[in-house]
N, C-alpha and C. Protein backbone atom coordinates (compact mmCIF):
# COMPACT_ATOMS: atom_id res chain seq x y z
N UNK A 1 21.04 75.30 227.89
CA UNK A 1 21.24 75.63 226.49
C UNK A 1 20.09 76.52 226.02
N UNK A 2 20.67 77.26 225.12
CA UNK A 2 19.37 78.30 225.17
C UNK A 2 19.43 78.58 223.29
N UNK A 3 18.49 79.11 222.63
CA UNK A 3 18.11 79.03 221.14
C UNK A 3 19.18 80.05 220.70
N UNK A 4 19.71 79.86 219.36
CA UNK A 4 19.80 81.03 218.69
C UNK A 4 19.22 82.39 219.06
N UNK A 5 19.53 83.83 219.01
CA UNK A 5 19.01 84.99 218.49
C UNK A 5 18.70 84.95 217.40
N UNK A 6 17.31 85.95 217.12
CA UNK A 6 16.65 85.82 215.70
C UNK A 6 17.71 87.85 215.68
N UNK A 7 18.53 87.66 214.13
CA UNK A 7 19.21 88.77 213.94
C UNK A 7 18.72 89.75 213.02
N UNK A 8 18.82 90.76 212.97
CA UNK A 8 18.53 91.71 211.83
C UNK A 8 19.50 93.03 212.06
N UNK A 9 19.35 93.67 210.78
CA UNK A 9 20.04 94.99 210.62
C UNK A 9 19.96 95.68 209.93
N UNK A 10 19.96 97.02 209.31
CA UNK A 10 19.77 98.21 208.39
C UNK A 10 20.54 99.05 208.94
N UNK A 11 21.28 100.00 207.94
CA UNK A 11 21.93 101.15 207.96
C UNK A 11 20.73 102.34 207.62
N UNK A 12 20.99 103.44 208.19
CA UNK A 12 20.23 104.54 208.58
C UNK A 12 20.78 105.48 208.22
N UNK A 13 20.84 106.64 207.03
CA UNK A 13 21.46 107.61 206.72
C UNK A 13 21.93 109.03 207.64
N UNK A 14 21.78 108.74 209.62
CA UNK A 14 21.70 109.62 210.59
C UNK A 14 22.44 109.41 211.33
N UNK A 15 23.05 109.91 212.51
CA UNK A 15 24.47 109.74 213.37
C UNK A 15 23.31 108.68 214.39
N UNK A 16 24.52 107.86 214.80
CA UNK A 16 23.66 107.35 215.95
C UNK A 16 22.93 107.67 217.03
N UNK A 17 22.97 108.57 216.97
CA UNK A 17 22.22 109.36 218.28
C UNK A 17 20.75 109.28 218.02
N UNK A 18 20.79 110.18 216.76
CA UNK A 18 19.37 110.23 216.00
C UNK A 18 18.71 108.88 215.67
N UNK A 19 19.67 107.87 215.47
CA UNK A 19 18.94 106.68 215.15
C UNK A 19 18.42 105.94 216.16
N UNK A 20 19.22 105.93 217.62
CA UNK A 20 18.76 105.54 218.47
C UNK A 20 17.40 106.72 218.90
N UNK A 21 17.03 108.15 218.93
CA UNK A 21 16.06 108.57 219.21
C UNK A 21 14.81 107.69 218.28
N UNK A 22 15.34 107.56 216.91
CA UNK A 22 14.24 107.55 216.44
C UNK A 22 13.62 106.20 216.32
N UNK A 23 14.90 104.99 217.12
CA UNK A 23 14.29 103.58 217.58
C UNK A 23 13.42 103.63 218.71
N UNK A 24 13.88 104.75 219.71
CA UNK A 24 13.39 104.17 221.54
C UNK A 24 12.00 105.65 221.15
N UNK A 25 12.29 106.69 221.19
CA UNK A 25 11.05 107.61 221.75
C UNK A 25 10.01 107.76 220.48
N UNK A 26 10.84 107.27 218.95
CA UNK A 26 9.79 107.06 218.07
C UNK A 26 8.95 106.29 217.63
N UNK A 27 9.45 104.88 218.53
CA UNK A 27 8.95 103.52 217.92
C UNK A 27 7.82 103.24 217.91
N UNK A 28 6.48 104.24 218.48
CA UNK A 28 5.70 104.02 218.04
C UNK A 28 5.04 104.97 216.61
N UNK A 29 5.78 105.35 215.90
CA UNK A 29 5.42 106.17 214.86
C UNK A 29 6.07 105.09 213.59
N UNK A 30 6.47 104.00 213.69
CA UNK A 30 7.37 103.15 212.58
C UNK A 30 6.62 101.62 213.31
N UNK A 31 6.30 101.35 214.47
CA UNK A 31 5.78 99.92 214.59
C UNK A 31 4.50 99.84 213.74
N UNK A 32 4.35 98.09 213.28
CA UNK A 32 2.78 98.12 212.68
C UNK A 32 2.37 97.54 213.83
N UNK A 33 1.40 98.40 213.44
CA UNK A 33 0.29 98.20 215.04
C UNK A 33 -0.97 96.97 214.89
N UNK A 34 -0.42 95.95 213.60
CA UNK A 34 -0.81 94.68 213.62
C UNK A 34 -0.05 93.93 214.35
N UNK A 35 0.73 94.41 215.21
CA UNK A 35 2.07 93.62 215.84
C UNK A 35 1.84 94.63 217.29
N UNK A 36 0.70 94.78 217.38
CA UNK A 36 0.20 95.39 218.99
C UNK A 36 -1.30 94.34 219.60
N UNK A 37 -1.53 94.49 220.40
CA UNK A 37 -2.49 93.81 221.31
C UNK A 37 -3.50 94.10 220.42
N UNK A 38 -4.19 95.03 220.04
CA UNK A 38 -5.54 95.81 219.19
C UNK A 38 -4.61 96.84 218.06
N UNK A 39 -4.73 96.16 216.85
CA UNK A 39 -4.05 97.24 215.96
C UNK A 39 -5.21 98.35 215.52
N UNK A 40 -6.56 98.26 215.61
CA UNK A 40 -7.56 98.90 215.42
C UNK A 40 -7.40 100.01 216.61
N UNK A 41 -7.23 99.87 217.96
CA UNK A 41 -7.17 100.82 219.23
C UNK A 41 -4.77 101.56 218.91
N UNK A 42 -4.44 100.88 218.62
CA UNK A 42 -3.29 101.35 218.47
C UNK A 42 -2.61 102.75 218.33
N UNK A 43 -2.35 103.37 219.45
CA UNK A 43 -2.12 104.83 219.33
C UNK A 43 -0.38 105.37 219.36
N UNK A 44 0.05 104.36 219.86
CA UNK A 44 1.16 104.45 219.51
C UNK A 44 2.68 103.41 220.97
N UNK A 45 3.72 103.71 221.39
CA UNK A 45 4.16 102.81 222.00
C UNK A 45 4.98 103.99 223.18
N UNK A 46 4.69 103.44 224.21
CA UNK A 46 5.29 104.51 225.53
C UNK A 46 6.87 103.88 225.83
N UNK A 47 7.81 104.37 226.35
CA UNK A 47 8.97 103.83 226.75
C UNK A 47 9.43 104.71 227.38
N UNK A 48 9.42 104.22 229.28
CA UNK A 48 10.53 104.68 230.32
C UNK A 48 11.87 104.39 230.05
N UNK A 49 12.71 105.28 230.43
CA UNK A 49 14.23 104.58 230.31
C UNK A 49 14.87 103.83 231.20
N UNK A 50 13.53 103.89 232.30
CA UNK A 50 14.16 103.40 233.46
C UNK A 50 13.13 102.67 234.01
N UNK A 51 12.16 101.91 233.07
CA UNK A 51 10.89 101.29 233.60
C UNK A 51 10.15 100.39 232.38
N UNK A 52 9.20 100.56 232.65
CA UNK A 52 8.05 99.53 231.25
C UNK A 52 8.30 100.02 230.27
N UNK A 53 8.25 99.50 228.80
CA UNK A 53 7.96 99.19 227.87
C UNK A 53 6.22 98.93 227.48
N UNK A 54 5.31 100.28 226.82
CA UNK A 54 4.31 99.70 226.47
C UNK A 54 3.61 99.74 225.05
N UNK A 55 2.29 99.37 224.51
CA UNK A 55 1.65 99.70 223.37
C UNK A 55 0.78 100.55 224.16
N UNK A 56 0.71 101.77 223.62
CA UNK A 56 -0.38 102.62 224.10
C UNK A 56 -2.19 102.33 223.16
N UNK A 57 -2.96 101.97 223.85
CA UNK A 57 -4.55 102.24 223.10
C UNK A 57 -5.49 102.95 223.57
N UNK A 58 -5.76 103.97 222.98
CA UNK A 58 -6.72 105.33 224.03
C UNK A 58 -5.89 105.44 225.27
N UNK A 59 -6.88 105.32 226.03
CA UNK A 59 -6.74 105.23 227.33
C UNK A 59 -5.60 103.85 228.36
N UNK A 60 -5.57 103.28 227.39
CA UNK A 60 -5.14 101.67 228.05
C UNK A 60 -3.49 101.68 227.25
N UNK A 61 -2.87 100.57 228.56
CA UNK A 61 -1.70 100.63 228.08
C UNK A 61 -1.40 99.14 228.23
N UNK A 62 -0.69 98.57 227.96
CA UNK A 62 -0.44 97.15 227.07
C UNK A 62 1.53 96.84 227.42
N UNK A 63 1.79 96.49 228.59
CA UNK A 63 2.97 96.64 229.07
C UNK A 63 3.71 94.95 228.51
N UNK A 64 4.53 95.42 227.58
CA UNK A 64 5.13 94.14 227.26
C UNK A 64 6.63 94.02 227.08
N UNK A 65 7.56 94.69 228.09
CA UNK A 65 9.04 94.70 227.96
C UNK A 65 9.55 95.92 229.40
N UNK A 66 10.70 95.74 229.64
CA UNK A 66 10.85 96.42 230.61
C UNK A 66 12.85 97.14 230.24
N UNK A 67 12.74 98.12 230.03
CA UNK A 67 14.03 99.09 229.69
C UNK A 67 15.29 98.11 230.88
N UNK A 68 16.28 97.42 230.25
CA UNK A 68 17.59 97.60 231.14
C UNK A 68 18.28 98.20 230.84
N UNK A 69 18.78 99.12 229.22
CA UNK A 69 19.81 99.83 229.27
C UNK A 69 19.46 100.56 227.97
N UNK A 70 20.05 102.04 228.62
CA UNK A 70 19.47 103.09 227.63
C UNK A 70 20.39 104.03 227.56
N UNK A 71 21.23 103.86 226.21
CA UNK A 71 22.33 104.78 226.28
C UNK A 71 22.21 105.36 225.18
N UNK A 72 22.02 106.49 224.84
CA UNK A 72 21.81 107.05 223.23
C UNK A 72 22.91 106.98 222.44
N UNK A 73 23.93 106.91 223.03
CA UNK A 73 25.30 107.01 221.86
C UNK A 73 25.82 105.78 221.55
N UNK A 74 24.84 104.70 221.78
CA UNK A 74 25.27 103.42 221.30
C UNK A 74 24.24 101.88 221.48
N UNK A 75 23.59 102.08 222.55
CA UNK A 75 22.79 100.91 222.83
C UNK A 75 21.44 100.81 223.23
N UNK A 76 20.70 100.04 222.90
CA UNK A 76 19.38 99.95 223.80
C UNK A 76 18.88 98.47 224.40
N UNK A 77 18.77 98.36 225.49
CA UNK A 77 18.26 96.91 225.73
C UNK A 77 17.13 96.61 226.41
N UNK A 78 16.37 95.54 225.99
CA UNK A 78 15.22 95.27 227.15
C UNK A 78 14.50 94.03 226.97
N UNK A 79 13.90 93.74 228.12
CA UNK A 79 12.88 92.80 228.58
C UNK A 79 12.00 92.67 227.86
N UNK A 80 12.02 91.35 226.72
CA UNK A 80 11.00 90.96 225.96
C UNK A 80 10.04 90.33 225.98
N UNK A 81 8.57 90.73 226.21
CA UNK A 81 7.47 89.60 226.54
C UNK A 81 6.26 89.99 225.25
N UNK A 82 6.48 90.51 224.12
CA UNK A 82 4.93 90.65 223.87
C UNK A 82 4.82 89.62 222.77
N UNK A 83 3.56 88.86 223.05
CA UNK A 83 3.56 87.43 222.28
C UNK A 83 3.62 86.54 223.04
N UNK A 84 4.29 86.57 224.20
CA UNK A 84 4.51 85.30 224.70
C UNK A 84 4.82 86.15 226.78
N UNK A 85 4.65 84.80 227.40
CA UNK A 85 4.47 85.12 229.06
C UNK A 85 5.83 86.05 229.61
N UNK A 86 5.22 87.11 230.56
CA UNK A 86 6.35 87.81 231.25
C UNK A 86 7.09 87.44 231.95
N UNK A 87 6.54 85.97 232.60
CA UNK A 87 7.63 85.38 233.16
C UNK A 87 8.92 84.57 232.86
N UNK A 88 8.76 84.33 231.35
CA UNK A 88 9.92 84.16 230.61
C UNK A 88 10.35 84.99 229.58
N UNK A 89 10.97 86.16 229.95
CA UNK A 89 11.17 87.11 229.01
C UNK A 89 12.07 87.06 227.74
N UNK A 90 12.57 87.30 226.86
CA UNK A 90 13.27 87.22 225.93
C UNK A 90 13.89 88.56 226.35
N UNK A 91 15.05 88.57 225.13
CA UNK A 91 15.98 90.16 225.58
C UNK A 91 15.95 90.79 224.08
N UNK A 92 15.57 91.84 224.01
CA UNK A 92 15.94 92.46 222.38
C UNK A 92 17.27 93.53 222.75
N UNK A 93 18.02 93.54 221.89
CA UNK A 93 19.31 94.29 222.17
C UNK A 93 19.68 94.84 220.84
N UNK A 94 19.68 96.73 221.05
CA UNK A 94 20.13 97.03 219.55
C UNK A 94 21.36 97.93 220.16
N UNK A 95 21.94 97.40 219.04
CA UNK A 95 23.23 98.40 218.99
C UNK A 95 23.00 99.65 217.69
N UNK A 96 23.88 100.87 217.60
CA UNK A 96 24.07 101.86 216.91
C UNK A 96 25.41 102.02 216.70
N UNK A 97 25.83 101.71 215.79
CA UNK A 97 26.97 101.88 215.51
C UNK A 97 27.52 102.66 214.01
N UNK A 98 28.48 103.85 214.06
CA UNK A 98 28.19 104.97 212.96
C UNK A 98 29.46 103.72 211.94
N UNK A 99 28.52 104.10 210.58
CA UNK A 99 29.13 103.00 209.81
C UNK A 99 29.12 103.39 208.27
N UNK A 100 29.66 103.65 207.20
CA UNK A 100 29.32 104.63 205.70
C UNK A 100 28.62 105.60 205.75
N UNK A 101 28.63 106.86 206.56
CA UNK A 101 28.36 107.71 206.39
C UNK A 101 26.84 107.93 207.17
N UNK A 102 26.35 106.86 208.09
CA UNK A 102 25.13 106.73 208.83
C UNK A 102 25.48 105.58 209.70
N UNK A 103 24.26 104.95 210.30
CA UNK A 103 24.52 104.33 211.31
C UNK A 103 24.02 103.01 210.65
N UNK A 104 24.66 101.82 211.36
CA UNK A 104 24.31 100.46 211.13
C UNK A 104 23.53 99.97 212.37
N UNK A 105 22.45 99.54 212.68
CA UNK A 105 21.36 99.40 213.07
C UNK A 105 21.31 98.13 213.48
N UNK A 106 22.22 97.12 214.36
CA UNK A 106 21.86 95.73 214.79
C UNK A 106 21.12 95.06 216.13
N UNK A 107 20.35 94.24 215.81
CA UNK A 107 19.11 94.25 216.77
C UNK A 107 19.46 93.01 216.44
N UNK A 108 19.38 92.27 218.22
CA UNK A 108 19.46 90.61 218.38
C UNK A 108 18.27 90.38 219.32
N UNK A 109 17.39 89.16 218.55
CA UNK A 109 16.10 88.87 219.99
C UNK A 109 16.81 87.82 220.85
N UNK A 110 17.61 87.90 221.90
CA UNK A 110 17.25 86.61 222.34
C UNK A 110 17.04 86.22 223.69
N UNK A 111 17.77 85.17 224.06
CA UNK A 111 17.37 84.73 225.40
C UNK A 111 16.05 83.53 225.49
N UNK A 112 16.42 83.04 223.94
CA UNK A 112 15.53 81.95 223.77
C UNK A 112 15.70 80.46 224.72
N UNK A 113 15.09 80.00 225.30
CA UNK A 113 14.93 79.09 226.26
C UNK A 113 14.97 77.85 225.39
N UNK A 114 14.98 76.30 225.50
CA UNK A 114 15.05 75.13 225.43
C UNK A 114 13.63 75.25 225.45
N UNK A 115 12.90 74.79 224.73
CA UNK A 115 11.55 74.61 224.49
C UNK A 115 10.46 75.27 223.98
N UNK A 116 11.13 76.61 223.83
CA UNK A 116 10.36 78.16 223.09
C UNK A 116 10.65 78.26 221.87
N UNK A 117 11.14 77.16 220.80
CA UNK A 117 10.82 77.08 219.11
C UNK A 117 9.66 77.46 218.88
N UNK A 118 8.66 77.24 219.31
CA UNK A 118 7.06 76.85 218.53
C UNK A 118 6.81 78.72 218.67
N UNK A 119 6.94 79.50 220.26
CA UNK A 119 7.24 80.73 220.20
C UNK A 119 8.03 81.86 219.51
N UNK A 120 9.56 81.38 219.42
CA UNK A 120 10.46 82.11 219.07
C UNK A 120 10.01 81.74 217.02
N UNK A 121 9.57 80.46 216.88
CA UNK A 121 9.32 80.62 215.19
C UNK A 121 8.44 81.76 215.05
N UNK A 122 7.30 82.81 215.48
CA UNK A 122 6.10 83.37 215.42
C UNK A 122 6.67 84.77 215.00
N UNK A 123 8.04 85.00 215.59
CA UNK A 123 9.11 86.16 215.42
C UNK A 123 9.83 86.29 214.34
N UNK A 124 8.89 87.02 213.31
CA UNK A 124 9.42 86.95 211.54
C UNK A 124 9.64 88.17 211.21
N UNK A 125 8.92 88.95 212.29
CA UNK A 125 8.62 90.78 211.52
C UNK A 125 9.80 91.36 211.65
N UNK A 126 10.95 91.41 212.53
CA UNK A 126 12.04 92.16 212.55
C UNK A 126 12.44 92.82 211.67
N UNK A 127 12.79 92.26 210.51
CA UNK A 127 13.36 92.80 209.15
C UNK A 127 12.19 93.26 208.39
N UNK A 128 11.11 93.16 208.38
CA UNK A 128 9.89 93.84 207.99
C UNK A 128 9.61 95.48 208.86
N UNK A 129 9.63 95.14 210.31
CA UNK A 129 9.91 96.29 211.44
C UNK A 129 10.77 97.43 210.91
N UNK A 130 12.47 96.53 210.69
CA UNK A 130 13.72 97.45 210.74
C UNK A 130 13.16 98.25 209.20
N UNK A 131 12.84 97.82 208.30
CA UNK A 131 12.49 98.84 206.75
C UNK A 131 11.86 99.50 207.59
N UNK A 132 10.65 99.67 207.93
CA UNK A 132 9.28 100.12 208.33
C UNK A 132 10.38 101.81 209.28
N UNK A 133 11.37 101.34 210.32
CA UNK A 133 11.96 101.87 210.88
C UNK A 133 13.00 102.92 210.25
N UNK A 134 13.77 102.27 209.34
CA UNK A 134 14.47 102.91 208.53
C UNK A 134 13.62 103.88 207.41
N UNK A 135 12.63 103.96 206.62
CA UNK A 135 12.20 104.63 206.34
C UNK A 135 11.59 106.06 207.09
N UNK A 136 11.30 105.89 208.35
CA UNK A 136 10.86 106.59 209.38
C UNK A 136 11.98 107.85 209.58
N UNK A 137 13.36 107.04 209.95
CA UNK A 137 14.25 108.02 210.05
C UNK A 137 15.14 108.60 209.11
N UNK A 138 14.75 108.09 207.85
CA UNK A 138 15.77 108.66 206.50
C UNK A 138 15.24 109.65 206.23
């Protein structure tokens, strides 16, 4: 048995394409980088499409998720660890879907385990994130 997904969503005044660019290769220009390893060193966030997930600082990189699926005209998925151990990953999964005239923006964390409440409660920023995000690309 495994937890709930923690859910969120925002509509984005841009075709999905653009919204997915401006989730995966922009996300470090819209993350708060109080929600990185060193928000003081915080330079911004790297993403392979076909590899790690990191927080970039100077020189140093901060690998906390790993890309499984990267499709611009509709989805993004990956391997969730930052906050908590890589060996039990969580999954964040956003969809893009074109919806009033822009895109609707739904992002599910999960892959919550039987015993990862005390963890999965620590995961509040999403809907704080998705504004932060949506302003970025409007």
């Amino acid at each position: 048995m495994t937890l709930p997904p923690i859910v969120a969503e925002v509509t984005v005044p841009v075709t999905p394409t653009e919204a997915f660019v401006g989730f995966t290769a922009q996300m470090g220009e819209w993350w708060d980088p109080m929600l990185s390893p060193d928000g003081a060193t915080f330079t911004g966030i790297a993403i392979d499409p076909d590899g790690p997930v990191a927080s970039v600082h100077g020189d140093e990189q901060y690998v906390w998720g790993r890309v499984l699926e990267w499709d611009p005209i509709g989805r993004y998925t990956q391997e969730f660890w930052l906050g908590h151990a890589e060996e039990a990953p969580t999954r964040l999964d956003v969809t893009f879907t074109e919806h009033a005239g822009g895109t609707l923006v739904h992002l599910e964390h999960g892959g919550w385990a039987d015993g990862s409440e005390d963890v999965r409660a620590r995961y509040t920023h999403w809907d704080d994130l998705l504004r932060r995000y949506a302003a970025h690309v409007s």
